[in-house]
N, C-alpha and C. Protein backbone atom coordinates (compact mmCIF):
# COMPACT_ATOMS: atom_id res chain seq x y z
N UNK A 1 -26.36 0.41 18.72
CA UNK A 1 -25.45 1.45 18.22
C UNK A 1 -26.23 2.53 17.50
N UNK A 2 -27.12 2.22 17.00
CA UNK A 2 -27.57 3.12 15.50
C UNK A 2 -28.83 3.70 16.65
N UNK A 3 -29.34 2.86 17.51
CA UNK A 3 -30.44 3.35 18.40
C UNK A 3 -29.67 3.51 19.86
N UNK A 4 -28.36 3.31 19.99
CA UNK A 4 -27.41 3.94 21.37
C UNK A 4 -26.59 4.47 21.17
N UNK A 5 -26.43 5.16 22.44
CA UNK A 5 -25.69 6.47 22.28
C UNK A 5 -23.95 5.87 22.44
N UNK A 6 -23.22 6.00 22.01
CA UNK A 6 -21.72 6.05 22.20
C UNK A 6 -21.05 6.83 23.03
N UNK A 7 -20.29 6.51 23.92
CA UNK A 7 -20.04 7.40 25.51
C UNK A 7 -19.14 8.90 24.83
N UNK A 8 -19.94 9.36 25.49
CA UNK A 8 -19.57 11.09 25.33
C UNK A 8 -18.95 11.58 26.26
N UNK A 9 -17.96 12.03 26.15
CA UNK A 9 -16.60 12.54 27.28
C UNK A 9 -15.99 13.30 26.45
N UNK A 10 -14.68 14.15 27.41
CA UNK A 10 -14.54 15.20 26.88
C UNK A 10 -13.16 14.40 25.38
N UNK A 11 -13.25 12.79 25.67
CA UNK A 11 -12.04 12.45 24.97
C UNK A 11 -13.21 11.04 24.27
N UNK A 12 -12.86 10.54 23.14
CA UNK A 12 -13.47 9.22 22.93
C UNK A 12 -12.83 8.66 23.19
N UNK A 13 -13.74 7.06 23.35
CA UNK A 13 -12.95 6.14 24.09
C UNK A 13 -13.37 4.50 22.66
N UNK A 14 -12.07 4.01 22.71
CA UNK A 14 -12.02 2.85 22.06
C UNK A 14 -13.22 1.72 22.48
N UNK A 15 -14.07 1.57 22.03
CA UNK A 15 -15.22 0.50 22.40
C UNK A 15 -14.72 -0.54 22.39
N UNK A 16 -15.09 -1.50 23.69
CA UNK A 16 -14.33 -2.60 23.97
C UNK A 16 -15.04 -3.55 22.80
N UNK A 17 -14.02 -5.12 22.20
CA UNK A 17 -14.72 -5.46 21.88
C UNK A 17 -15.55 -6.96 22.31
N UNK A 18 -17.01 -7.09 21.56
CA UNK A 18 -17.92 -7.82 22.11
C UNK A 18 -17.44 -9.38 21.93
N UNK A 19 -16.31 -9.62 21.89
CA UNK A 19 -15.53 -11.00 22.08
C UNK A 19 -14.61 -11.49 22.68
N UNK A 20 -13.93 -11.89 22.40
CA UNK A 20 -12.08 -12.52 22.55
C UNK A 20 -11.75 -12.07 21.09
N UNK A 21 -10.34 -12.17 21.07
CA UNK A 21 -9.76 -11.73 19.57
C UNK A 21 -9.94 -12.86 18.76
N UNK A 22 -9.67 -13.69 19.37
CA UNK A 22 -9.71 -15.32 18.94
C UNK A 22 -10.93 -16.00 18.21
N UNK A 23 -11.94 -15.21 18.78
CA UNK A 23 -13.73 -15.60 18.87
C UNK A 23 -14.09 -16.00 17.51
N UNK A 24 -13.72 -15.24 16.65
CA UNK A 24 -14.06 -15.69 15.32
C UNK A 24 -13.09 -16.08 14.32
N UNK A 25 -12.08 -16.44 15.07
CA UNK A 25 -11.54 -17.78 13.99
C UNK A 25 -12.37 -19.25 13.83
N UNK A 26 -12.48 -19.63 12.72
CA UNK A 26 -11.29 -19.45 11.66
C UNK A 26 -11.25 -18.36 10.57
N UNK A 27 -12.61 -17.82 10.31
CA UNK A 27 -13.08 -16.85 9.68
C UNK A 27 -12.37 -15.65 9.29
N UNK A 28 -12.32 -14.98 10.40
CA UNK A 28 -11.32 -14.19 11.20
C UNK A 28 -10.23 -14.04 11.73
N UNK A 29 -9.09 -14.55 11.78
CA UNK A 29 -8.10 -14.47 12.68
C UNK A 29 -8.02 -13.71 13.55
N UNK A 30 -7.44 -14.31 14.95
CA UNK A 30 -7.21 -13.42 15.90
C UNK A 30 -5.31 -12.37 15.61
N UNK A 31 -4.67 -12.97 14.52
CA UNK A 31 -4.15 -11.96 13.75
C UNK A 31 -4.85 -10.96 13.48
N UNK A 32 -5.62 -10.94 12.69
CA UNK A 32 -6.59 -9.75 11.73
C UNK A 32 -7.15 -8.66 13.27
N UNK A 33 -7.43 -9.49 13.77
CA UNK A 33 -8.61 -8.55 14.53
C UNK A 33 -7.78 -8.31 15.55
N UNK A 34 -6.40 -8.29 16.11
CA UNK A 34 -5.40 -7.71 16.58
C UNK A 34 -4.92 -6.61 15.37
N UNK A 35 -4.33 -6.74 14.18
CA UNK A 35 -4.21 -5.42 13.59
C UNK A 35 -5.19 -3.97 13.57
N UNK A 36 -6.55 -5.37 13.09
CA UNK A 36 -7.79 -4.17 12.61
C UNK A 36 -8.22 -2.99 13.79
N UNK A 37 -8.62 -4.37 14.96
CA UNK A 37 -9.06 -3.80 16.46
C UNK A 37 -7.92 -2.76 16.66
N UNK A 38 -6.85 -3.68 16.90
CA UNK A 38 -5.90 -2.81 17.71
C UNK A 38 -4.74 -1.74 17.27
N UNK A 39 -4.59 -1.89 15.77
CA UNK A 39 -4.21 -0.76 15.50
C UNK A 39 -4.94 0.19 14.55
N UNK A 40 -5.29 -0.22 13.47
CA UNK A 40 -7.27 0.54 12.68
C UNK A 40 -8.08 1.52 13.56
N UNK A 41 -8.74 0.05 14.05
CA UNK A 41 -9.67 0.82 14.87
C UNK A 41 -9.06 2.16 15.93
N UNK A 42 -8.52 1.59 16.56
CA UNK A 42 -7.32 2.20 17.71
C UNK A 42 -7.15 3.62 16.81
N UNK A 43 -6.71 3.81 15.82
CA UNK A 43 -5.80 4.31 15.31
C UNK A 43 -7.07 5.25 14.84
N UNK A 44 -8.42 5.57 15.06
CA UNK A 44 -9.26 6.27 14.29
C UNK A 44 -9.56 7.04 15.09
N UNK A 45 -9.99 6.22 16.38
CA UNK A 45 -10.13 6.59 17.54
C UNK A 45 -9.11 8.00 18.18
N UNK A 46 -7.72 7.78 17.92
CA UNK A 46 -6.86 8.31 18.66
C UNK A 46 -6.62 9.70 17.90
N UNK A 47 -6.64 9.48 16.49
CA UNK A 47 -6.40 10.76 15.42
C UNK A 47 -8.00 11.54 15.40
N UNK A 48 -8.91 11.27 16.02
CA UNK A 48 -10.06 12.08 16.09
C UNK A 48 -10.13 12.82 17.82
N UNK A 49 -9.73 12.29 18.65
CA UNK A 49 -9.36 12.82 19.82
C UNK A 49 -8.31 13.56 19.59
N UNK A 50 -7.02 13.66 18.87
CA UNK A 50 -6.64 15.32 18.41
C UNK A 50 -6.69 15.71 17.11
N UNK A 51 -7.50 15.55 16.89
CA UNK A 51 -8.22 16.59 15.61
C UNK A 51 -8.96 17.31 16.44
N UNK A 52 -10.05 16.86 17.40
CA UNK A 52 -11.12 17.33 17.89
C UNK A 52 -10.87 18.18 19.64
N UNK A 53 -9.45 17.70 19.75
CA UNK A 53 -9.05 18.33 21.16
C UNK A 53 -9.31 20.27 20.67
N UNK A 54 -9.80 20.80 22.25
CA UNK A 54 -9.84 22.19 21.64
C UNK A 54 -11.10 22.59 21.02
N UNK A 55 -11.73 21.92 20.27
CA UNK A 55 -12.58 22.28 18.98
C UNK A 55 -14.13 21.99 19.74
N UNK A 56 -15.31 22.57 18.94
CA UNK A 56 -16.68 22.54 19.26
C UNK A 56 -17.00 20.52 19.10
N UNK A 57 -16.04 20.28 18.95
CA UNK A 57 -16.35 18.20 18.34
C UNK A 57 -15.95 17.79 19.60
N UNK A 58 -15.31 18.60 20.53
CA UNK A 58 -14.26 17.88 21.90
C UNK A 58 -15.81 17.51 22.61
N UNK A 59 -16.48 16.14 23.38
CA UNK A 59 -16.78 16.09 23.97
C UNK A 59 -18.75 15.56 23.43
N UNK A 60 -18.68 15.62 21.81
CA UNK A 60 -19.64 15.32 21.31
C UNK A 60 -19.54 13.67 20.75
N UNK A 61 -21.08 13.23 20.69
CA UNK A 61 -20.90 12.06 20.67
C UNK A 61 -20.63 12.08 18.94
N UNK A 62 -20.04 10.45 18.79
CA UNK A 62 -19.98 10.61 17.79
C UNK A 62 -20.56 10.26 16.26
N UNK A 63 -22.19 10.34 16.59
CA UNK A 63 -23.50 10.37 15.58
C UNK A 63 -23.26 12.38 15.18
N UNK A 64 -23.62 12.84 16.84
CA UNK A 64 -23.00 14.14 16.37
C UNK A 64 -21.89 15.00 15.24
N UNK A 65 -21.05 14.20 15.82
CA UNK A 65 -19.67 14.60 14.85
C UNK A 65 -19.90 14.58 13.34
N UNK A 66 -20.54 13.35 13.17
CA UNK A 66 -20.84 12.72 11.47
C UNK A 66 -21.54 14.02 11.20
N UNK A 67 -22.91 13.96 12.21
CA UNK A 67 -23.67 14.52 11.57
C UNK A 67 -23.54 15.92 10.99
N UNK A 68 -22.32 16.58 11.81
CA UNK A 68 -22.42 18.11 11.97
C UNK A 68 -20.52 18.24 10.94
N UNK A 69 -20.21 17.18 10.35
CA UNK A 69 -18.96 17.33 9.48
C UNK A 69 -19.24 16.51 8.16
N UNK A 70 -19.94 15.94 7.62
CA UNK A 70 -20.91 15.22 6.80
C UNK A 70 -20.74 16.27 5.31
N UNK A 71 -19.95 15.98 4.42
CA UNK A 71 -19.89 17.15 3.24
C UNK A 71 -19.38 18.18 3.69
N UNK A 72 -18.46 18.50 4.66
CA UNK A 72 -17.60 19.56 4.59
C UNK A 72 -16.29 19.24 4.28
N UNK A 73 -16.01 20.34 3.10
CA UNK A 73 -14.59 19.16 2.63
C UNK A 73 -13.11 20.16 4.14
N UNK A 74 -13.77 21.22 4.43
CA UNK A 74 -12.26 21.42 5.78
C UNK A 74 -12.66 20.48 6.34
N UNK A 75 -13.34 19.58 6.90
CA UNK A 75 -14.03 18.94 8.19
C UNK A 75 -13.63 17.47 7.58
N UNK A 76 -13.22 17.67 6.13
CA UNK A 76 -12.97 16.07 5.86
C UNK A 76 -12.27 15.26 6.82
N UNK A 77 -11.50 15.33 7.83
CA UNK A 77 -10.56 14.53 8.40
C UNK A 77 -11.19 14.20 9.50
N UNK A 78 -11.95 15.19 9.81
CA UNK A 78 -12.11 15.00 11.45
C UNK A 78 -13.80 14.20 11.00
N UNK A 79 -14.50 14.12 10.30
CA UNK A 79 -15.91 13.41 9.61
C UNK A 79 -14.41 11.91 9.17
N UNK A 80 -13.91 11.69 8.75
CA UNK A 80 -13.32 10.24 8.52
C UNK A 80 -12.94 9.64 9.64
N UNK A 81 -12.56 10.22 10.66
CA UNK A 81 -12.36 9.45 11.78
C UNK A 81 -13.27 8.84 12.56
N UNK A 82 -14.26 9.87 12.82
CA UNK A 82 -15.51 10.08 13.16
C UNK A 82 -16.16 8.82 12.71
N UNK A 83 -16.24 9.16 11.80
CA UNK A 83 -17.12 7.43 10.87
C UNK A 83 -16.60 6.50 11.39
N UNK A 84 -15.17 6.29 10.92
CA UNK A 84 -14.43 5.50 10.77
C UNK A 84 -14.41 4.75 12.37
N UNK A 85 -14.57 5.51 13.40
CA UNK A 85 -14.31 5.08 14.44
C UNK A 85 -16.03 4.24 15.12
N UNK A 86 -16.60 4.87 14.45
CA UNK A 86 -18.43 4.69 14.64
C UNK A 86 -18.29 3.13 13.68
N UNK A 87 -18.13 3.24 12.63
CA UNK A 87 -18.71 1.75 11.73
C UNK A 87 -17.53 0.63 12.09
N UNK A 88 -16.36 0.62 12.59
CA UNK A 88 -15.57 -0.39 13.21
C UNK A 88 -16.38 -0.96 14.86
N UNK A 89 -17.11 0.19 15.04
CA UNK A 89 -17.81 -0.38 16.56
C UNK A 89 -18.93 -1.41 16.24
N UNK A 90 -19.70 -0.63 15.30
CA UNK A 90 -20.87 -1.30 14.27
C UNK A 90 -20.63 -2.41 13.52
N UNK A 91 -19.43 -2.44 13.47
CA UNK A 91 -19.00 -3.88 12.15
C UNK A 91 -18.51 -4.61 13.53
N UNK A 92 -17.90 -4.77 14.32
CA UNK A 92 -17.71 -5.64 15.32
C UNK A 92 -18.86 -6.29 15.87
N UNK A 93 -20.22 -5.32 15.99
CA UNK A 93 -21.47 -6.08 16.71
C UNK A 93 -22.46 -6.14 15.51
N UNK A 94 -21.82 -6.23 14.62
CA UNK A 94 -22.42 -7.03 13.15
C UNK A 94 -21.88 -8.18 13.23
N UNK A 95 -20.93 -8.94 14.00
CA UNK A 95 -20.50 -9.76 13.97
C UNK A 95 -20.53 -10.87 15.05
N UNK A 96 -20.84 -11.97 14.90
CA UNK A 96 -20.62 -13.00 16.75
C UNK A 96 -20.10 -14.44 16.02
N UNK A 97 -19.60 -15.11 16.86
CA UNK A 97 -18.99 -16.22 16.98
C UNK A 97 -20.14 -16.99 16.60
N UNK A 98 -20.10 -18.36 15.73
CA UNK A 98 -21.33 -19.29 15.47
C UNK A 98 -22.66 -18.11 14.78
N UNK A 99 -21.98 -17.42 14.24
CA UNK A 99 -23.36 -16.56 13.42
C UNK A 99 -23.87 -16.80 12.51
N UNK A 100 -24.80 -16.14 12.00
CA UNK A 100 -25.17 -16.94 10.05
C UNK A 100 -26.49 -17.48 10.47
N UNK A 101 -26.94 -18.38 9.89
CA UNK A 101 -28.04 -19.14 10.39
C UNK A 101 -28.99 -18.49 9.64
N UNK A 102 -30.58 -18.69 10.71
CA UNK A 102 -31.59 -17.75 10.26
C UNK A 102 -31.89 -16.51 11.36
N UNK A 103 -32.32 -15.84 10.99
CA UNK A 103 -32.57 -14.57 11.36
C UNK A 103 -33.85 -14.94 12.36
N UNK A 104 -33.93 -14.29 13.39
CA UNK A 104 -34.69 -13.87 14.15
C UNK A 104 -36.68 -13.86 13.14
N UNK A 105 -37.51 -14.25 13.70
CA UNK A 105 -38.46 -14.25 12.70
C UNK A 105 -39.01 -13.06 12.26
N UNK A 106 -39.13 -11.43 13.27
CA UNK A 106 -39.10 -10.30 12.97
C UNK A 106 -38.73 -10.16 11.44
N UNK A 107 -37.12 -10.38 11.95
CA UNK A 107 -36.17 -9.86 10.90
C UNK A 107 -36.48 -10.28 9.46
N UNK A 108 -36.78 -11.69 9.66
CA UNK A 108 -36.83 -12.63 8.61
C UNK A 108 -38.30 -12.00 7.38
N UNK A 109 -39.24 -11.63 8.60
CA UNK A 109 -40.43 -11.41 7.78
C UNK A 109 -40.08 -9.85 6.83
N UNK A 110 -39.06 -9.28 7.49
CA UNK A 110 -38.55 -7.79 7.12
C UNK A 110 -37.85 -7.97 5.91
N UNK A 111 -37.07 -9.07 6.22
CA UNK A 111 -36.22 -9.22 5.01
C UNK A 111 -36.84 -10.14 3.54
N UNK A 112 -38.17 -10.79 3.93
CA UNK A 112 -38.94 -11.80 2.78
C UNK A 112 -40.02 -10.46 2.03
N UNK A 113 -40.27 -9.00 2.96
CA UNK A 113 -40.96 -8.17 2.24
C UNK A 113 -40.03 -7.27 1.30
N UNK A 114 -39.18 -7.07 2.11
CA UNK A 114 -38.04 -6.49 0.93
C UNK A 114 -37.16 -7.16 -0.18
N UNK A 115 -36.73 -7.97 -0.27
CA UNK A 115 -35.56 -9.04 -1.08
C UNK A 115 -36.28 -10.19 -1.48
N UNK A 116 -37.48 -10.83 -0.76
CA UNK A 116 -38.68 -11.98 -1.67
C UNK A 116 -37.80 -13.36 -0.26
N UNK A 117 -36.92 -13.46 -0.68
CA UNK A 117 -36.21 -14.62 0.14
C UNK A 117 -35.25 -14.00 1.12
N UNK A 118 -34.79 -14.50 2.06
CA UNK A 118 -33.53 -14.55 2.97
C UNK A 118 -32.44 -14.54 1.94
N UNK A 119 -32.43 -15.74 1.19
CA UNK A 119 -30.88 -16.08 0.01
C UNK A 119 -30.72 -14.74 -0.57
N UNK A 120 -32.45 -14.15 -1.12
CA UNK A 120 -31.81 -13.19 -2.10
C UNK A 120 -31.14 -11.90 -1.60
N UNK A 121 -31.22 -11.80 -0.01
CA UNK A 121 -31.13 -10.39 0.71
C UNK A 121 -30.01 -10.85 0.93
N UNK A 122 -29.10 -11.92 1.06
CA UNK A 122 -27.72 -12.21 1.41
C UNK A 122 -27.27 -12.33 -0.23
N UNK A 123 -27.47 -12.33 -1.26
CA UNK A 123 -26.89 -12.52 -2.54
C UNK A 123 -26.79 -11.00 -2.99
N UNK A 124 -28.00 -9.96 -2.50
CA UNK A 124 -27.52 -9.07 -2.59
C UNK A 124 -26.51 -8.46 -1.55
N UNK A 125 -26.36 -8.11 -0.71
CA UNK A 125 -25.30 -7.76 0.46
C UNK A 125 -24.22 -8.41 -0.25
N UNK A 126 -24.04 -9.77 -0.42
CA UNK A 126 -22.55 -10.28 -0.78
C UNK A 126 -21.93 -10.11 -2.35
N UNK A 127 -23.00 -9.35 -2.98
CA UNK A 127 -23.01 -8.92 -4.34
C UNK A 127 -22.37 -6.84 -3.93
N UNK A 128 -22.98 -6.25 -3.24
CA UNK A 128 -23.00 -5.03 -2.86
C UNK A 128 -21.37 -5.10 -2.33
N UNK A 129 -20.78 -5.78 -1.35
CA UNK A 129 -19.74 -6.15 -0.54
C UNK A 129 -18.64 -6.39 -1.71
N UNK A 130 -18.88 -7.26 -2.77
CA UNK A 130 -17.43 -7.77 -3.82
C UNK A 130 -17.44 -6.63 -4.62
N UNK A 131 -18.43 -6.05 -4.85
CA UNK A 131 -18.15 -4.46 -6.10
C UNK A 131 -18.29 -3.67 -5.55
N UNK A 132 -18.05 -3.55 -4.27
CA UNK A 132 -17.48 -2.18 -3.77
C UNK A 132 -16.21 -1.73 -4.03
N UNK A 133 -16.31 -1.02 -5.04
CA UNK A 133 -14.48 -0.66 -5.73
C UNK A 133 -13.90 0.26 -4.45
N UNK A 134 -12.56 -0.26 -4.43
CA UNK A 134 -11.78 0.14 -3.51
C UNK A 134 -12.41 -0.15 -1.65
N UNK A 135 -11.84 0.52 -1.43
CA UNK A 135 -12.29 0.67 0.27
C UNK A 135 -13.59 0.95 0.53
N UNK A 136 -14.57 0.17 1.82
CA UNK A 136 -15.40 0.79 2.29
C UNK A 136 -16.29 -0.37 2.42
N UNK A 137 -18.01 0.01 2.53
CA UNK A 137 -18.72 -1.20 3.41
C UNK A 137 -20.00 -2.06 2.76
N UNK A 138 -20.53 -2.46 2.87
CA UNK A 138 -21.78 -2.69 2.59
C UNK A 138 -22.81 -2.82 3.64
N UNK A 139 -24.12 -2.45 3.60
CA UNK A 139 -24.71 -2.35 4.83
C UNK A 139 -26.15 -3.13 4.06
N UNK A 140 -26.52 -3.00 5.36
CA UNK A 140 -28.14 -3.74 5.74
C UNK A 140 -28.75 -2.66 5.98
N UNK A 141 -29.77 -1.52 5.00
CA UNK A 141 -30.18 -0.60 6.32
C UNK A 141 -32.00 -0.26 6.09
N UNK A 142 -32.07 -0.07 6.93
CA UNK A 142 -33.80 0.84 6.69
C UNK A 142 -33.71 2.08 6.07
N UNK A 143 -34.51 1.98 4.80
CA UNK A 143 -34.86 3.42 4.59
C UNK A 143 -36.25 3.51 4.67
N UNK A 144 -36.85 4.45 5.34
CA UNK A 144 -38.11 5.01 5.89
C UNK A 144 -38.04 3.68 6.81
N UNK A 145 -39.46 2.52 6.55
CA UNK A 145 -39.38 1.51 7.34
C UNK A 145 -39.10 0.23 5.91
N UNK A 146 -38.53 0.14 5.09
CA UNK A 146 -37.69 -0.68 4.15
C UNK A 146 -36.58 -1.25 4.36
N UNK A 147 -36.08 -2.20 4.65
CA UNK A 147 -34.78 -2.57 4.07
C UNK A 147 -34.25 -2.58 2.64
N UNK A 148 -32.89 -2.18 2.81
CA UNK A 148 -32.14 -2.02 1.68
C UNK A 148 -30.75 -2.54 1.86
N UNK A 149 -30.14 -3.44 0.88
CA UNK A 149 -28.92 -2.97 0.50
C UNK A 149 -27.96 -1.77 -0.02
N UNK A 150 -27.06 -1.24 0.77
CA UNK A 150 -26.13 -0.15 -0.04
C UNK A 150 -24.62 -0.19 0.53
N UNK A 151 -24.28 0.19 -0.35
CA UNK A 151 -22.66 0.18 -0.35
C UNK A 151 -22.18 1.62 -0.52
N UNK A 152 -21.15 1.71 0.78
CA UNK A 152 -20.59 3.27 0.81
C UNK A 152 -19.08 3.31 0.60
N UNK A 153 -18.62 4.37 0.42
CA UNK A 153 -16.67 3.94 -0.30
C UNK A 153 -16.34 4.83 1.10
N UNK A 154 -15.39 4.28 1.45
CA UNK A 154 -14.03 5.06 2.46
C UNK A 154 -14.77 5.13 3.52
N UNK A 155 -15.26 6.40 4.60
CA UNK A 155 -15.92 6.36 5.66
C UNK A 155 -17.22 6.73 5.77
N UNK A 156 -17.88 6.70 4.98
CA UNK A 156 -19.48 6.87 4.51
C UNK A 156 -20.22 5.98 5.35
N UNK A 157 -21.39 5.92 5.61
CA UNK A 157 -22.30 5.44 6.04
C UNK A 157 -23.96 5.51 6.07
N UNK A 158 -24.39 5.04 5.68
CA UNK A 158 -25.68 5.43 5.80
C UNK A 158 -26.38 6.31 5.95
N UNK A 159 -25.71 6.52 7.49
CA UNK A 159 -26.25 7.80 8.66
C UNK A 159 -26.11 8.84 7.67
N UNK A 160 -25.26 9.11 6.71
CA UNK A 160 -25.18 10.50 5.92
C UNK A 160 -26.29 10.24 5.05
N UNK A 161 -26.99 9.37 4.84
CA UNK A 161 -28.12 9.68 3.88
C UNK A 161 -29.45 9.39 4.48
N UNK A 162 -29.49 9.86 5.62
CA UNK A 162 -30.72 9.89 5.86
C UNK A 162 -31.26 8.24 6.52
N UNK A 163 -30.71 7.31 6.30
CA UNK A 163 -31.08 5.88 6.64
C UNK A 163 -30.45 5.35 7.90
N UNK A 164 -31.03 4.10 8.37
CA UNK A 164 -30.45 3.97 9.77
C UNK A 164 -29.78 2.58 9.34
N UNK A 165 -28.57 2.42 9.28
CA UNK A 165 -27.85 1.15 9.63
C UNK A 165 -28.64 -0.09 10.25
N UNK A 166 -28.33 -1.28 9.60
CA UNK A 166 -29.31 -2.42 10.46
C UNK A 166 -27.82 -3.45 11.09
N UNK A 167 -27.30 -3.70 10.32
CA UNK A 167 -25.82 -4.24 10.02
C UNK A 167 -25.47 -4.28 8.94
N UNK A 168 -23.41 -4.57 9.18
CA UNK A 168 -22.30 -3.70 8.29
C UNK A 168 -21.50 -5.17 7.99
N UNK A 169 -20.80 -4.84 6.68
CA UNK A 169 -19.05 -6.48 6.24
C UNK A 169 -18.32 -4.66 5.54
N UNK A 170 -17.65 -4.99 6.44
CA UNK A 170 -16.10 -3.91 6.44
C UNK A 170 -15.20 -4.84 4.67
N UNK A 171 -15.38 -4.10 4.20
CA UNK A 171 -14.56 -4.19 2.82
C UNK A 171 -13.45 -3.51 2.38
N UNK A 172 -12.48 -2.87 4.01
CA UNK A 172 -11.45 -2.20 2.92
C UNK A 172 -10.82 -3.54 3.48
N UNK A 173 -9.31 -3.82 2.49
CA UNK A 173 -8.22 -4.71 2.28
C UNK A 173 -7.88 -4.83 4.36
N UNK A 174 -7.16 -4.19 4.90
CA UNK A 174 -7.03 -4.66 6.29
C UNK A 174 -7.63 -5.89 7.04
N UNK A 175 -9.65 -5.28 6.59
CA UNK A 175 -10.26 -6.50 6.74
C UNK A 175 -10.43 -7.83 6.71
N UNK A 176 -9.11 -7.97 5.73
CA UNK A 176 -9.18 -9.51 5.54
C UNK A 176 -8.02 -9.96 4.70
N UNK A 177 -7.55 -9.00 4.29
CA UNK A 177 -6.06 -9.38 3.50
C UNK A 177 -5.26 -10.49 3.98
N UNK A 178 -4.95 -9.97 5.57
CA UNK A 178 -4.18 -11.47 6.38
C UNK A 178 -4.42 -12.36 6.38
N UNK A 179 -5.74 -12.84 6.07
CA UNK A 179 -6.48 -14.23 6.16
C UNK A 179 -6.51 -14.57 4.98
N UNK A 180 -7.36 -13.96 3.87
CA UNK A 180 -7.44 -14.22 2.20
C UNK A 180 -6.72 -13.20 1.37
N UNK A 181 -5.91 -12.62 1.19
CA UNK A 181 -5.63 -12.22 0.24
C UNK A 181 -6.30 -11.33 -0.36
N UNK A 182 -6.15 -11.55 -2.10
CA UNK A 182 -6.85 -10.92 -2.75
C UNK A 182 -8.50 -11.21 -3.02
N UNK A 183 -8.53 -12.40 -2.01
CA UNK A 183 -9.98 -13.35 -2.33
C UNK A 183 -11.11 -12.70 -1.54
N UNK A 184 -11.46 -11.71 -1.73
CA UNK A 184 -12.63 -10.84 -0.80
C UNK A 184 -13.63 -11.52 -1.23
N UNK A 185 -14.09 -12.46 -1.88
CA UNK A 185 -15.33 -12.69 -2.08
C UNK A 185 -15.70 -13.79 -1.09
N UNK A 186 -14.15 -14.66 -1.15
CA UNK A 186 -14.38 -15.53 -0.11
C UNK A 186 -14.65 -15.05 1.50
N UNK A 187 -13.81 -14.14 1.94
CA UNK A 187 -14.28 -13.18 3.16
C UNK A 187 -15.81 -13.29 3.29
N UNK A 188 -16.12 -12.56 2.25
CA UNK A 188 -17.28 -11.92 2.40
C UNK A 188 -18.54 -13.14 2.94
N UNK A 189 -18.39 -14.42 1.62
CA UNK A 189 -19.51 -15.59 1.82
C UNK A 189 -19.01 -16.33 3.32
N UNK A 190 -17.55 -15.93 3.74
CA UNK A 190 -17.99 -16.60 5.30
C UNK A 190 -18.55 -15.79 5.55
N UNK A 191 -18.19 -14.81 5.88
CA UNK A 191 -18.93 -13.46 7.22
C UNK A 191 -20.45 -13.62 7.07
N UNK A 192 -21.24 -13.87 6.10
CA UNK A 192 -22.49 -13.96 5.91
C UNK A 192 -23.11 -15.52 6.39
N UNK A 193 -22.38 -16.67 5.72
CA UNK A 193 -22.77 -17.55 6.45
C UNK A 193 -22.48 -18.10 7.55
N UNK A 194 -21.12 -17.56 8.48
CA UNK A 194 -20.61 -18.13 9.55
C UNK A 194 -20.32 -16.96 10.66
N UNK A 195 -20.63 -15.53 10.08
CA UNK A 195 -20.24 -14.77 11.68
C UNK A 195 -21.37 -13.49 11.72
N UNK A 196 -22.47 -13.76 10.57
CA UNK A 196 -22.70 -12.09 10.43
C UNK A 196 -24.50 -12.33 11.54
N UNK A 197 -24.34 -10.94 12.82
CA UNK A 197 -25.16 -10.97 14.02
C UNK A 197 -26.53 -10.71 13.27
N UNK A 198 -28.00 -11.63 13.13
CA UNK A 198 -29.12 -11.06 13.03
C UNK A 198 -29.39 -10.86 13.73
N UNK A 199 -29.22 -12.07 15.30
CA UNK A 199 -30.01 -10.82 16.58
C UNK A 199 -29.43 -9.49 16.92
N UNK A 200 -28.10 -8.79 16.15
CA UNK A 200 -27.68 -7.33 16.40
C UNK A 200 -28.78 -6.86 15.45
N UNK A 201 -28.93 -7.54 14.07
CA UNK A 201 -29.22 -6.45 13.28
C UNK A 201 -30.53 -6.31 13.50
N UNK A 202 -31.56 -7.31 14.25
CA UNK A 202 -32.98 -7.34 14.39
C UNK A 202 -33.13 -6.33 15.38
N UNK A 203 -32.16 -6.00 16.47
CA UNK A 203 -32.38 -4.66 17.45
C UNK A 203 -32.45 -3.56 17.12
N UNK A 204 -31.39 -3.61 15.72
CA UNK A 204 -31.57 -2.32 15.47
C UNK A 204 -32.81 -1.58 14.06
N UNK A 205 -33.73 -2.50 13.95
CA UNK A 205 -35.30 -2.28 13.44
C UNK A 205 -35.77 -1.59 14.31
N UNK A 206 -35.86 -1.55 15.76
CA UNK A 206 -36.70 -0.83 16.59
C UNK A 206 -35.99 0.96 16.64
């Protein structure tokens, strides 16, 4: 994602997703990821195809879009969808069925130069993920050739600061309300130990 391109047409198109709906229960519900997928996601997708019908955005991919509506507050709507429709693709292939584990050894050595341990690079992420006030994400990302933890509110991402996404845990309420409640913390320590992709996030180092 962060190193591929997203199909560029004169309309965007909803990215299929890389499972069954079902795939990551129990974690997940295939409730949840029928709302999130199918009406969220859906729903970001569809309000940026007419925002952008007509306009210099009709037909650009959408790294473009971010990049070129990124701090414009007229452009605010059509930059939230934009994101919004980009980090739901990204948080889906942050994610696989039977995930968690250890990381790829690449990754692993990436993540023992930055964070000292594996535990401590997941204590931070799942620390970054519960105090994210209000809506929005926590990411895995490279800055220069570093990993970092950071946390962005509403449709932010990385990509606006210069850093490349490695992998994403989606933290607004939708995400997980149906399943836990008010208990995001619990969300969060499955997704890390039971669904979150290192071989996605080790691809996207290169």
């Amino acid at each position: 994602m962060s190193n591929e391109k997203l199909q560029s047409a004169s309309k965007q198109v909803l990215a299929p997703l890389p499972y069954a709906e079902n795939a990551l229960d129990p974690v997940i519900s295939a409730r949840t990821i029928g709302f999130h997928y199918g009406k969220h996601h859906k729903g970001y997708v569809d309000n940026l195809n007419n925002l952008a019908a007509g306009t210099e955005y009709a037909g650009m991919t959408l790294e473009k879009i971010i990049a070129a509506t990124a701090g414009k507050v007229d452009k605010a709507a059509i930059f939230n969808n934009a994101a919004q429709a980009w980090n739901h693709t990204f948080f889906w292939r942050s994610l696989r069925p039977k995930g968690g584990g250890e990381p790829p050894a690449v990754l692993k050595k990436k993540i023992e130069a930055a964070f000292g341990t594996l535990d401590a690079c997941k204590k931070e992420l799942a620390t970054a993920a519960t105090t994210q006030f209000g809506s929005g994400w926590a990411w895995l990302a490279l800055d220069d050739d570093k990993l970092k933890v950071v946390k962005t509110g509403n449709a932010d991402s990385p990509l606006t600061k210069g850093m490349k996404p490695v992998l994403t845990i989606d933290v607004w309420e939708h995400a997980y309300y149906l399943d836990y409640q008010n208990r995001r913390a619990d969300y969060i320590t499955a997704v890390i130990d039971k669904l979150i992709n290192w071989d996605f996030a080790t691809k996207n180092l290169g």
